[in-house]
C-alpha atoms as a PDB file:
ATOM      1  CA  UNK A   1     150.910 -25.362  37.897  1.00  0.00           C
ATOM      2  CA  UNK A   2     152.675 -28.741  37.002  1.00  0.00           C
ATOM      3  CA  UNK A   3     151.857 -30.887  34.128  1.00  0.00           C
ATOM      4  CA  UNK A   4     149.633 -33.469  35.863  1.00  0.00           C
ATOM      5  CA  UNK A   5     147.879 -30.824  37.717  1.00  0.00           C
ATOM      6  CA  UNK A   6     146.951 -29.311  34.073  1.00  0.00           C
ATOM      7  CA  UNK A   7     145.349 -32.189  32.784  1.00  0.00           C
ATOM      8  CA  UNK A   8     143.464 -33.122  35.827  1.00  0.00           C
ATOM      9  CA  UNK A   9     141.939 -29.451  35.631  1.00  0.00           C
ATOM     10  CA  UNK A  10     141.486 -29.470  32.064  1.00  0.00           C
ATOM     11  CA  UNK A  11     139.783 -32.958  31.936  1.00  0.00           C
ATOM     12  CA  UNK A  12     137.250 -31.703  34.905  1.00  0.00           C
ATOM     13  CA  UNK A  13     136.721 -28.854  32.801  1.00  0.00           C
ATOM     14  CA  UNK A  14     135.774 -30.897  29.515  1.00  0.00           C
ATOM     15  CA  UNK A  15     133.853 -32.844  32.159  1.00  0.00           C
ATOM     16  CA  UNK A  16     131.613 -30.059  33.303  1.00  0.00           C
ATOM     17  CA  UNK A  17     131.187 -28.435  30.062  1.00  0.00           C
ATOM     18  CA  UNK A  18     129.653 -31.481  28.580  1.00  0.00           C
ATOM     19  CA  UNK A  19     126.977 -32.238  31.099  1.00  0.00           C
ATOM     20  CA  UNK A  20     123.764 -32.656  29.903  1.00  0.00           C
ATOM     21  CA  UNK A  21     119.695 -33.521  31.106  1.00  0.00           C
ATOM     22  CA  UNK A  22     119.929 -37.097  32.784  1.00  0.00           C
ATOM     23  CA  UNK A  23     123.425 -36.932  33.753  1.00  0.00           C
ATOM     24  CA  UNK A  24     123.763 -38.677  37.286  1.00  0.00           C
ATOM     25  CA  UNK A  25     126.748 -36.536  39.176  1.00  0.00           C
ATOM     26  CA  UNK A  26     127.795 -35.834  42.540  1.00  0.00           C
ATOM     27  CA  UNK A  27     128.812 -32.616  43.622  1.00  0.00           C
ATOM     28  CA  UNK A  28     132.103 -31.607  45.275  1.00  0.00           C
ATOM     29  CA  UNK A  29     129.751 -31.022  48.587  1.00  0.00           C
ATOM     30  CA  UNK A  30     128.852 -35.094  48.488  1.00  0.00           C
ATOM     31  CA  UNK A  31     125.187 -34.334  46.742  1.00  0.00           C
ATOM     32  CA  UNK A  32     124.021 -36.798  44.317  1.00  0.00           C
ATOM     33  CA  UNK A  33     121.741 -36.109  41.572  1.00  0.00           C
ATOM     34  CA  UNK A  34     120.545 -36.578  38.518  1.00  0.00           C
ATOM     35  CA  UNK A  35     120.803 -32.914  35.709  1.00  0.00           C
ATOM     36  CA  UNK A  36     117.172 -31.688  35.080  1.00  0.00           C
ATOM     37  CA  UNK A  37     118.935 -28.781  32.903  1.00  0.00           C
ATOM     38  CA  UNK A  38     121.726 -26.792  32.494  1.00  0.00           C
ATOM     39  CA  UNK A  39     121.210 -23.060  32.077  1.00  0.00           C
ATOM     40  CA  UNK A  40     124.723 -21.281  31.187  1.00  0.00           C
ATOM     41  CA  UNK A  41     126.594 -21.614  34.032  1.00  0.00           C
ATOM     42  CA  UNK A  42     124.216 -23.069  36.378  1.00  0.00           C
ATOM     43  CA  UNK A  43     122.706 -26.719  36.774  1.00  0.00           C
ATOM     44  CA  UNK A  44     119.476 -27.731  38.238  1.00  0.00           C
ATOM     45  CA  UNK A  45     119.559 -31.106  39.629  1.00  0.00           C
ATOM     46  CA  UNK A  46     117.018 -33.277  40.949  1.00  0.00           C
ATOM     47  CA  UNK A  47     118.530 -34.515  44.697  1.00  0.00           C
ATOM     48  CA  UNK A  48     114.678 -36.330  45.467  1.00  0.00           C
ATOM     49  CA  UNK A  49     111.426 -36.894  44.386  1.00  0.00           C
ATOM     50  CA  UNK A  50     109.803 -33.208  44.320  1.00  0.00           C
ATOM     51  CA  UNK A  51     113.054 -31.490  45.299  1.00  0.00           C
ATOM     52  CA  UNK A  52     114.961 -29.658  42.867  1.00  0.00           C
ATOM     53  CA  UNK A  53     118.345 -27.242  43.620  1.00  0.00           C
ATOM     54  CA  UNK A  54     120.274 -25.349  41.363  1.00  0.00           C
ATOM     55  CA  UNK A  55     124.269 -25.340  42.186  1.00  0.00           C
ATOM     56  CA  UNK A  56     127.037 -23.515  40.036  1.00  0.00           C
ATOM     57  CA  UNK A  57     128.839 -26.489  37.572  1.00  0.00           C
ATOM     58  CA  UNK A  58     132.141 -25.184  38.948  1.00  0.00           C
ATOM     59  CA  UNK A  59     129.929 -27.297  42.029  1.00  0.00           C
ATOM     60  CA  UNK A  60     130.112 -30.272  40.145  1.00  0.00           C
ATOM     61  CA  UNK A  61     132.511 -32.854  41.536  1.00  0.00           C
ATOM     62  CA  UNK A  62     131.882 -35.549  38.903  1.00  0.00           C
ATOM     63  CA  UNK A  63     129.762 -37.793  37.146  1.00  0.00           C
ATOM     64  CA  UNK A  64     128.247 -40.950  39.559  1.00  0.00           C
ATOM     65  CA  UNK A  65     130.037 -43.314  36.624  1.00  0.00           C
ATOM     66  CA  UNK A  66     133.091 -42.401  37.083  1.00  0.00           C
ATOM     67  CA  UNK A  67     133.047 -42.492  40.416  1.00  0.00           C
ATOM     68  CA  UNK A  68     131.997 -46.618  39.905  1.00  0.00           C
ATOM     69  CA  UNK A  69     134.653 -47.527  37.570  1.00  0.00           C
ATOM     70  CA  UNK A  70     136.903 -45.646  40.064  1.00  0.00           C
ATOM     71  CA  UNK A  71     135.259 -47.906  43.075  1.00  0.00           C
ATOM     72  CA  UNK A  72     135.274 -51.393  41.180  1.00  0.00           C
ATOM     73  CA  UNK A  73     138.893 -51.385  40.131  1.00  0.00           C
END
């Protein structure tokens, strides 16, 4: 793997280990949500009112804030 490659996989790993309950994210599928808790590896998020899923946090594509900053510069 080359250098830049490294980081961006180590910094999305950081990411994911650090989520937390009330975390807005998206997952690498497009789903947003918000963390309702984070079992080992697993993460239930809440998608809707009443609706609840549980996706792997390998799943997780990134935090909905960094997405913005991304989008507004």
């Amino acid at each position: 793997m080359i250098r830049p490659e490294q980081k961006k996989q180590k910094k999305a790993t950081e990411m994911r280990d650090n989520l937390k309950k009330g975390d807005k994210i998206i997952t690498a599928g497009g789903i947003y949500g918000t963390i309702k808790k984070v079992v080992n590896e697993k993460v239930i998020i809440q998608t809707a009112p009443n609706t609840e899923i549980t996706i792997l946090k390998t799943s997780v594509g990134t935090l909905q804030e960094e997405l913005d900053k991304k989008l507004d510069n």
